[in-house]
PDB file of N, CA and C in Angstrom:
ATOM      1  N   UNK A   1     103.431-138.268  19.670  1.00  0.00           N
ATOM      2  CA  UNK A   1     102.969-139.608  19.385  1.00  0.00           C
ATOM      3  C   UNK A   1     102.237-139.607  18.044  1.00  0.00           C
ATOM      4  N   UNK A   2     102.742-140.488  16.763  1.00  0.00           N
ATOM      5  CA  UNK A   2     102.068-140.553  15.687  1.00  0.00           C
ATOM      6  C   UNK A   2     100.813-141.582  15.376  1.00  0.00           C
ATOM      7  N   UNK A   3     100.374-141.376  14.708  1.00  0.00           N
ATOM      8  CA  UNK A   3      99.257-142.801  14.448  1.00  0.00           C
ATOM      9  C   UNK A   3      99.678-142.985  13.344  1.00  0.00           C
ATOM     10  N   UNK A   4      99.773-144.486  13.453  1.00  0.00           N
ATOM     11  CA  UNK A   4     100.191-145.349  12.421  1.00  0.00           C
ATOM     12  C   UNK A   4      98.773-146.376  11.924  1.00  0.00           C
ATOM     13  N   UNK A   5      98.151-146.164  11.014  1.00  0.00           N
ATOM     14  CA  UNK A   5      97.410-146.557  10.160  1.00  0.00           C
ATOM     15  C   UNK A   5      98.094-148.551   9.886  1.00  0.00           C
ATOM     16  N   UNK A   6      97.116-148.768  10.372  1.00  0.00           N
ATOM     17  CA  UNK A   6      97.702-150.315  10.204  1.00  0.00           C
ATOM     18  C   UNK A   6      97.674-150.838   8.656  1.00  0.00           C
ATOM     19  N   UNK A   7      98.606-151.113   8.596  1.00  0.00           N
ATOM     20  CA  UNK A   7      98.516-152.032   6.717  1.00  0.00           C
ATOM     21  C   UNK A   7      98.614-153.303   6.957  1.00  0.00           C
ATOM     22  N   UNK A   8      98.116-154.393   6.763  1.00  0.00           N
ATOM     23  CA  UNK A   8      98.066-155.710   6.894  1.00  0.00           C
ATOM     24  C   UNK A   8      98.353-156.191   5.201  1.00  0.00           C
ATOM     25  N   UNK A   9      99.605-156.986   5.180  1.00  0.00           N
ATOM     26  CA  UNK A   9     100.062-157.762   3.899  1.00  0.00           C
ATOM     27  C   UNK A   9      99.467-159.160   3.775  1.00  0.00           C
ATOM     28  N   UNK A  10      98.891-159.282   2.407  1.00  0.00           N
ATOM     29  CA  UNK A  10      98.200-160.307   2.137  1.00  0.00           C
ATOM     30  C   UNK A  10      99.041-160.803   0.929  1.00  0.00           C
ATOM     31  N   UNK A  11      98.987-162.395   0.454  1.00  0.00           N
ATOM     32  CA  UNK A  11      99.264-163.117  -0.690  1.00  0.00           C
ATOM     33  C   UNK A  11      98.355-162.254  -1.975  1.00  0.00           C
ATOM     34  N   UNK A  12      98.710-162.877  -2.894  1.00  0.00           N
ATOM     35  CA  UNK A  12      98.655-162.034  -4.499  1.00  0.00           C
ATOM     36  C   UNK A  12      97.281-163.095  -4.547  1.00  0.00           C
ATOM     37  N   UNK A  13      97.212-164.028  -3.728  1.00  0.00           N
ATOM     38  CA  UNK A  13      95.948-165.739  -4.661  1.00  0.00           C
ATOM     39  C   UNK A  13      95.013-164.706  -3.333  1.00  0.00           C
ATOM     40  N   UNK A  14      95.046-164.447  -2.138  1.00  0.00           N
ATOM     41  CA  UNK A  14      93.831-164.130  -0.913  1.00  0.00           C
ATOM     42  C   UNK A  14      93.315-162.866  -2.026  1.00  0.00           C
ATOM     43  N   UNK A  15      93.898-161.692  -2.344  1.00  0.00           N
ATOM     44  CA  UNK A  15      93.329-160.819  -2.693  1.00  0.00           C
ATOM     45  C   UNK A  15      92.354-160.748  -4.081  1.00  0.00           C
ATOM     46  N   UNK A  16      93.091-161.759  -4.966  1.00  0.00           N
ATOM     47  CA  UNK A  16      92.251-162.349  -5.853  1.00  0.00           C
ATOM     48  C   UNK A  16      90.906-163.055  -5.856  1.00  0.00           C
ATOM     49  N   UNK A  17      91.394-164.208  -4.451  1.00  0.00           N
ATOM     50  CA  UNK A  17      89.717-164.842  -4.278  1.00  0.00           C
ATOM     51  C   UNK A  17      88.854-163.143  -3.657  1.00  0.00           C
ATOM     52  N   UNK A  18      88.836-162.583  -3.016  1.00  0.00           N
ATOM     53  CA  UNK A  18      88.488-161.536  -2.014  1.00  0.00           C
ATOM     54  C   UNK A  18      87.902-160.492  -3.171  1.00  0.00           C
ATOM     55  N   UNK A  19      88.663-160.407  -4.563  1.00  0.00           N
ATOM     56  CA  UNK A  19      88.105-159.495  -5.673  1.00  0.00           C
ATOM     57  C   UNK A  19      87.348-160.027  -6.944  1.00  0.00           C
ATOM     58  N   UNK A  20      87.298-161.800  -6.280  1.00  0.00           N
ATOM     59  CA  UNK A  20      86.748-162.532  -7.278  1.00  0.00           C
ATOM     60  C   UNK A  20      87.539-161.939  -8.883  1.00  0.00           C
ATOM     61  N   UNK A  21      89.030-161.873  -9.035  1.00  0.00           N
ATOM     62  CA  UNK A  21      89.930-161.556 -10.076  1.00  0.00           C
ATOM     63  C   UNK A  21      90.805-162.700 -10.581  1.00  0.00           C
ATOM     64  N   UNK A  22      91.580-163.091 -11.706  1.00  0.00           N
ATOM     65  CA  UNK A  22      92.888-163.601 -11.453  1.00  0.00           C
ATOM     66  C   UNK A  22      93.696-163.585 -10.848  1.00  0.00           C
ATOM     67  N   UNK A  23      94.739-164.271 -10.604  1.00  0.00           N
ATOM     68  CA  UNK A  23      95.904-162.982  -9.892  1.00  0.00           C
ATOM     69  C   UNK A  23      96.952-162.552 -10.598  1.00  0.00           C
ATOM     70  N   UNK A  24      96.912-163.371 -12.034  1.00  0.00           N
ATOM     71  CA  UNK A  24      97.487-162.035 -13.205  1.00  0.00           C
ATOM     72  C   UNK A  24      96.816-160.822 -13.379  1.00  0.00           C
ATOM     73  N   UNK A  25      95.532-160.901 -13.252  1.00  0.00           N
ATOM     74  CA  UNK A  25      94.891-159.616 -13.489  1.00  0.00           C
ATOM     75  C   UNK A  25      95.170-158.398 -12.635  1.00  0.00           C
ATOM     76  N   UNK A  26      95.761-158.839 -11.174  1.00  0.00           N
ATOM     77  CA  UNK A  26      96.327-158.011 -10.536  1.00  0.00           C
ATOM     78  C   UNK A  26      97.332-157.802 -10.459  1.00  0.00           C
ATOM     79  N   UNK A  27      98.108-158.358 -10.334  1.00  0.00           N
ATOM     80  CA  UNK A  27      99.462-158.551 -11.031  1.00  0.00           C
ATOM     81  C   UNK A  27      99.998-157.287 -12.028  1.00  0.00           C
ATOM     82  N   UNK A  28      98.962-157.429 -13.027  1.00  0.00           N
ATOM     83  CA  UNK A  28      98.867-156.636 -14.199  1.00  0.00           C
ATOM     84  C   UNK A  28      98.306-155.472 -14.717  1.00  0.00           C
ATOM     85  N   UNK A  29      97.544-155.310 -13.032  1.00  0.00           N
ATOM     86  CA  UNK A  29      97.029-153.678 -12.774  1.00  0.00           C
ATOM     87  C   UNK A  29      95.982-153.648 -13.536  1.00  0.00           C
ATOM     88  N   UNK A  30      95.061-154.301 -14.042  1.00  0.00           N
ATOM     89  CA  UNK A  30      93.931-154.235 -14.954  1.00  0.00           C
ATOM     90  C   UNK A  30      92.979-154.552 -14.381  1.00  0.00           C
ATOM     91  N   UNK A  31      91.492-154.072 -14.617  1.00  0.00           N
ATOM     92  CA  UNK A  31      90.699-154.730 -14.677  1.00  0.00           C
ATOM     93  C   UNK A  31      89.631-153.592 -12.880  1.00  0.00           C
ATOM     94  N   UNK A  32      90.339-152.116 -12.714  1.00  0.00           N
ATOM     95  CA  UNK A  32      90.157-151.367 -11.549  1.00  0.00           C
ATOM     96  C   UNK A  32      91.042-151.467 -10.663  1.00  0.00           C
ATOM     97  N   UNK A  33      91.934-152.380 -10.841  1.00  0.00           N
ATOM     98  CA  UNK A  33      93.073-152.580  -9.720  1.00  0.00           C
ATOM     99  C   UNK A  33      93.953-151.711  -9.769  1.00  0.00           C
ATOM    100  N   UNK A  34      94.698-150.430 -10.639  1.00  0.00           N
ATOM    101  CA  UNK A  34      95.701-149.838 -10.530  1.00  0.00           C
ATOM    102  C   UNK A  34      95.975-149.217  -9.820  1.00  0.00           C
ATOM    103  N   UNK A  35      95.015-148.689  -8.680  1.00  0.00           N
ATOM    104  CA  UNK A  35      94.779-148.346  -7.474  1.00  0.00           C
ATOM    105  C   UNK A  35      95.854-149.016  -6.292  1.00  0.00           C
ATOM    106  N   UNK A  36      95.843-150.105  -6.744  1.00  0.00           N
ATOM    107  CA  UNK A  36      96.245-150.963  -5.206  1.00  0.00           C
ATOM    108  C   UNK A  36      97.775-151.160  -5.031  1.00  0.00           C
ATOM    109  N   UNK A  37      98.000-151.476  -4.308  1.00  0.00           N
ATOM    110  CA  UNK A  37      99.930-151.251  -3.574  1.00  0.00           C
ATOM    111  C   UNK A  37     100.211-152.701  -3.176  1.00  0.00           C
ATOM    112  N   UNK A  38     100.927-153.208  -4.144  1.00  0.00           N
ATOM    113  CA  UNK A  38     101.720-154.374  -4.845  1.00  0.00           C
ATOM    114  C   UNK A  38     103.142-153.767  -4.242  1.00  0.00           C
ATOM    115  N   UNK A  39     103.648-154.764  -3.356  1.00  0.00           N
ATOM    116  CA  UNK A  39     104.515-154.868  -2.508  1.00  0.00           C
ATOM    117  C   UNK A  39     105.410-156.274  -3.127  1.00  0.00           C
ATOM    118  N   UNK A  40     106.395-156.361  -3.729  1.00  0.00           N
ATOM    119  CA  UNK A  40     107.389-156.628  -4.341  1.00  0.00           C
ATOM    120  C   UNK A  40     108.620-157.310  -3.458  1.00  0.00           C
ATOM    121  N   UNK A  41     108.290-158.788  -2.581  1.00  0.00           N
ATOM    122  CA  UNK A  41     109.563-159.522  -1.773  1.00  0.00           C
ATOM    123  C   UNK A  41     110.502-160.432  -2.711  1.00  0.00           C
ATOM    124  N   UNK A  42     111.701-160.114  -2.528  1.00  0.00           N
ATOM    125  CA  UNK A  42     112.793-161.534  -2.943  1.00  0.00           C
ATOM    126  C   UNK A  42     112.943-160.402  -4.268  1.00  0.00           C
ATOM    127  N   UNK A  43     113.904-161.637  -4.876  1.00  0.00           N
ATOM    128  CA  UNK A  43     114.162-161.549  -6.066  1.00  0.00           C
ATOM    129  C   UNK A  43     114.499-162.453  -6.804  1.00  0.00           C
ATOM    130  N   UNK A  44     114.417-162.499  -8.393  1.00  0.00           N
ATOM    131  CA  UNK A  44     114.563-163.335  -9.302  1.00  0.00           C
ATOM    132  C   UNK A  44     113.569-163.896  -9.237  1.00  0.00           C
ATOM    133  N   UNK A  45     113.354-165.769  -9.565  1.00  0.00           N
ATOM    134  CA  UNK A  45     112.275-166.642  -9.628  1.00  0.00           C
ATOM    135  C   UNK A  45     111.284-166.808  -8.405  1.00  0.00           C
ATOM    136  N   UNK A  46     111.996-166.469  -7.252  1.00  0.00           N
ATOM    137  CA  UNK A  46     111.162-166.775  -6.370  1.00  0.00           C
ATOM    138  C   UNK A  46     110.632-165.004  -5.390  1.00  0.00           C
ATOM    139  N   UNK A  47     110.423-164.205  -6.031  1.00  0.00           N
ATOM    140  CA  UNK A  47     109.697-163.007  -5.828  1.00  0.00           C
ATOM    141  C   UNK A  47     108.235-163.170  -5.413  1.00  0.00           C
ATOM    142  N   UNK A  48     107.702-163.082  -4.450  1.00  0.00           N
ATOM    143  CA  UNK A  48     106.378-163.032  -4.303  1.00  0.00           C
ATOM    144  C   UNK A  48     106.273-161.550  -4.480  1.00  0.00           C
ATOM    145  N   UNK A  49     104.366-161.442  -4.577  1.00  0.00           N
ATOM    146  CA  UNK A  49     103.991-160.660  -4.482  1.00  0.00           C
ATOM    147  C   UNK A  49     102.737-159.786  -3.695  1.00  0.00           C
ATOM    148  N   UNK A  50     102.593-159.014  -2.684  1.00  0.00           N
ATOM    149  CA  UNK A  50     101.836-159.331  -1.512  1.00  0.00           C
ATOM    150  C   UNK A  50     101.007-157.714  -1.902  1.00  0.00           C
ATOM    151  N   UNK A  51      99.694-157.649  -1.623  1.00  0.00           N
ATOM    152  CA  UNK A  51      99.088-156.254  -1.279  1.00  0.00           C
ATOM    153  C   UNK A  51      98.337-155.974  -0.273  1.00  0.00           C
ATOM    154  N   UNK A  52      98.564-155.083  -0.136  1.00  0.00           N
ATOM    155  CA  UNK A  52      97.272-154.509   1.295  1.00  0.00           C
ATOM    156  C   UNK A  52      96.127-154.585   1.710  1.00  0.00           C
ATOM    157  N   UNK A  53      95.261-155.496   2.435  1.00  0.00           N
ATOM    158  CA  UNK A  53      94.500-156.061   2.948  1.00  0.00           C
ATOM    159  C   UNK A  53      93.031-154.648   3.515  1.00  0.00           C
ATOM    160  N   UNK A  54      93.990-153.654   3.726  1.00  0.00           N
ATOM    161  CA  UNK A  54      92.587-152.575   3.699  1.00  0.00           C
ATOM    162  C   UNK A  54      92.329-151.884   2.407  1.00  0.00           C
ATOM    163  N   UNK A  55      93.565-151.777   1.690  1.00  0.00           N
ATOM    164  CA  UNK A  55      92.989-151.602   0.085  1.00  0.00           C
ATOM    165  C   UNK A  55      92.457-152.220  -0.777  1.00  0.00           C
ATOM    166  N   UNK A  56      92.015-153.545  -0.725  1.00  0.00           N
ATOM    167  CA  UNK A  56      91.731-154.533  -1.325  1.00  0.00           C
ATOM    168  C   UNK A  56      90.305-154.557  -0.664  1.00  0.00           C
ATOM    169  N   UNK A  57      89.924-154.489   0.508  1.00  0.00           N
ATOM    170  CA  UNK A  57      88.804-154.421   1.130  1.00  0.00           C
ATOM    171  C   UNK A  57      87.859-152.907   0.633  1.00  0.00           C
ATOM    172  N   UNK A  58      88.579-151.611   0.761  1.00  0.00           N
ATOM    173  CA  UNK A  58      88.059-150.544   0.189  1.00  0.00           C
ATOM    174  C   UNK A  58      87.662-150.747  -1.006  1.00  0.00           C
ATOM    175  N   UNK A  59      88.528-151.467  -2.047  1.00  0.00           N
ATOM    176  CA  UNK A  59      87.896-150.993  -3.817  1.00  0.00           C
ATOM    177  C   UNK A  59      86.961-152.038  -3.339  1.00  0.00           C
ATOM    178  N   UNK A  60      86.623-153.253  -3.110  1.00  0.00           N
ATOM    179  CA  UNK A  60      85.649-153.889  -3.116  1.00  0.00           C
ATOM    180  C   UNK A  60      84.063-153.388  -2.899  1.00  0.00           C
ATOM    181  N   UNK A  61      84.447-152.537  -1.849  1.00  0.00           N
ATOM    182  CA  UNK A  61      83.309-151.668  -1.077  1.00  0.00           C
ATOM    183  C   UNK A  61      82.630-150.460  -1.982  1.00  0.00           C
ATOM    184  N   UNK A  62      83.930-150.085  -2.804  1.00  0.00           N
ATOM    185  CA  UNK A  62      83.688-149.188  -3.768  1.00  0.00           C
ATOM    186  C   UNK A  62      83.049-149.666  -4.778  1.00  0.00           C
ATOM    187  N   UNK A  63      83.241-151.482  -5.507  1.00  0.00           N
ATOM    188  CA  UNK A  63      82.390-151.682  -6.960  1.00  0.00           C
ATOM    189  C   UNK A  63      81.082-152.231  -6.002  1.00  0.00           C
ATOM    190  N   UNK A  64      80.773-152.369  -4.661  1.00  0.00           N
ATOM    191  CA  UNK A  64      79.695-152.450  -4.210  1.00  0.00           C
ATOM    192  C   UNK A  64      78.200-151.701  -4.639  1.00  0.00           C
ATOM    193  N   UNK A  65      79.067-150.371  -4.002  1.00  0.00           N
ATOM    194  CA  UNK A  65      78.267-148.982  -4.077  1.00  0.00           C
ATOM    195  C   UNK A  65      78.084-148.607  -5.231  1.00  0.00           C
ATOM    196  N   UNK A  66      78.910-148.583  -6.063  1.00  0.00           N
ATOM    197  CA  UNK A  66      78.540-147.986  -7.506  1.00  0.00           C
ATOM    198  C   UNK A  66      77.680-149.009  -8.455  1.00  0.00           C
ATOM    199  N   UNK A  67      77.933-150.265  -7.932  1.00  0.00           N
ATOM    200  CA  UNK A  67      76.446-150.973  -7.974  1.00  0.00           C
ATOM    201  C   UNK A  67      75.167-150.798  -8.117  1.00  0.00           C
ATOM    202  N   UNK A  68      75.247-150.707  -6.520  1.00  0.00           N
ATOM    203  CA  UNK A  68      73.962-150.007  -5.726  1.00  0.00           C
ATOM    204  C   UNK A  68      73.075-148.787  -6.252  1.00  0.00           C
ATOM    205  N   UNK A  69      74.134-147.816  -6.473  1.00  0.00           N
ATOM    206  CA  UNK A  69      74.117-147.070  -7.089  1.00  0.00           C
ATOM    207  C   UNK A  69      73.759-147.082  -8.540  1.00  0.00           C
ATOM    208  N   UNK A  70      73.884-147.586  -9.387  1.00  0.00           N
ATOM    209  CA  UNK A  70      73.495-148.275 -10.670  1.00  0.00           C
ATOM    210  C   UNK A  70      71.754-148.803 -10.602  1.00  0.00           C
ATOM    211  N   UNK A  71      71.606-149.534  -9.728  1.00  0.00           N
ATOM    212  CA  UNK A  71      70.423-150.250  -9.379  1.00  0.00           C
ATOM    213  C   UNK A  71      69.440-149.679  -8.375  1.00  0.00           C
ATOM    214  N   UNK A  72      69.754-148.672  -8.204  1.00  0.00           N
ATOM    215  CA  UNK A  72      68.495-148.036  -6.689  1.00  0.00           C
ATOM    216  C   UNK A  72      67.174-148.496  -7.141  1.00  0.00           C
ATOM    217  N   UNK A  73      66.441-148.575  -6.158  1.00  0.00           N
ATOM    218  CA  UNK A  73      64.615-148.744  -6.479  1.00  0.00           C
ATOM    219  C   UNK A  73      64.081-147.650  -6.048  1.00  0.00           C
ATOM    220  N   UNK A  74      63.391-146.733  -7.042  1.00  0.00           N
ATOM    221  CA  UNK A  74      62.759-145.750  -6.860  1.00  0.00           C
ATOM    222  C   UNK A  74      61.451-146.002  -6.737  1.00  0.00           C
ATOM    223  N   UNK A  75      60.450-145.035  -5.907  1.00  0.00           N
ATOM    224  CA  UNK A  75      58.964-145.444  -5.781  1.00  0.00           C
ATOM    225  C   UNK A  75      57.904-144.341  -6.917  1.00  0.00           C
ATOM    226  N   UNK A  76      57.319-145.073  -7.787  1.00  0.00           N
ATOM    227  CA  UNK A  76      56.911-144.365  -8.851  1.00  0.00           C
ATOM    228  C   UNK A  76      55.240-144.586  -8.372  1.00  0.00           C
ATOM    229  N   UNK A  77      54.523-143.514  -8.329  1.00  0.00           N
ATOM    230  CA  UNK A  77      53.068-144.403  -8.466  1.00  0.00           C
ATOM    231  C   UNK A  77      52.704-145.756  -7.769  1.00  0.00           C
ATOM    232  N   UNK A  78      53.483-145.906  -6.428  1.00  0.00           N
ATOM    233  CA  UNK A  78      52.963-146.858  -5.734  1.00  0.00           C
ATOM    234  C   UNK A  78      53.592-148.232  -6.578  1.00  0.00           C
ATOM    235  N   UNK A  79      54.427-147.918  -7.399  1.00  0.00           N
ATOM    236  CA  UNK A  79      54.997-148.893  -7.597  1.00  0.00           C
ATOM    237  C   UNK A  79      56.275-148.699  -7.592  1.00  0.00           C
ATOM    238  N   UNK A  80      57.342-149.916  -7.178  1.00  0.00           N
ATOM    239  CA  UNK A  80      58.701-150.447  -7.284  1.00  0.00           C
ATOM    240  C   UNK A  80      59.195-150.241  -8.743  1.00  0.00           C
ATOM    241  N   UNK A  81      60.370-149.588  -9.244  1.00  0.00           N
ATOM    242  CA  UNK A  81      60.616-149.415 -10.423  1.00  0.00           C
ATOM    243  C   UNK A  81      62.111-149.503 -10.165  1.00  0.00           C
ATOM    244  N   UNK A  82      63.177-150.295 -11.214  1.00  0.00           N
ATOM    245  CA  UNK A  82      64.077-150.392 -11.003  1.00  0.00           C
ATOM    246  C   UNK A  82      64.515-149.776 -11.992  1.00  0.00           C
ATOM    247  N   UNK A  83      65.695-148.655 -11.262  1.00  0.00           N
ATOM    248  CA  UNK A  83      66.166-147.571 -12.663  1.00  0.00           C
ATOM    249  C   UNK A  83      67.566-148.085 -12.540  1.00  0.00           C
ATOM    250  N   UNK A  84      68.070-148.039 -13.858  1.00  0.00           N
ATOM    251  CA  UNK A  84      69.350-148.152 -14.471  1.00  0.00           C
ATOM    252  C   UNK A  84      70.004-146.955 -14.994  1.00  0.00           C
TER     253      UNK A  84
END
């Protein structure tokens, strides 16, 4: 018995609002997205384009942390100091 890792397919406009991106920008692999798995239906003019709903959720989680990470509050002398 295998485990199958669920992939859930999303529209090219959901993953955009969800990365606060264009959806040329994803589209176009720019901008941290080259990561993500752009799934390619139809052909010619009417081709959509759909990506993965837990990868799109992960990098998000990822420019979270490295955020966070960016911004920690360290305790200096009884005081709050925000290091960059």
């Amino acid at each position: 018995m295998a485990l199958i890792r669920k992939r859930t397919l999303i529209k090219l406009c959901c993953a955009a609002a969800l990365l606060d991106l264009d959806e040329s920008t994803i589209r176009q692999q720019k901008c941290g997205t080259e990561n993500l798995t752009l799934i390619r239906r139809g052909s010619g003019k009417r081709q959509r384009v759909s990506a993965i709903l837990e990868e799109v959720i992960e990098l998000r989680s990822e420019w979270i942390e490295a955020e966070m990470k960016k911004r920690r509050v360290t305790d200096t002398k009884g005081k709050l100091q925000l290091v960059k």
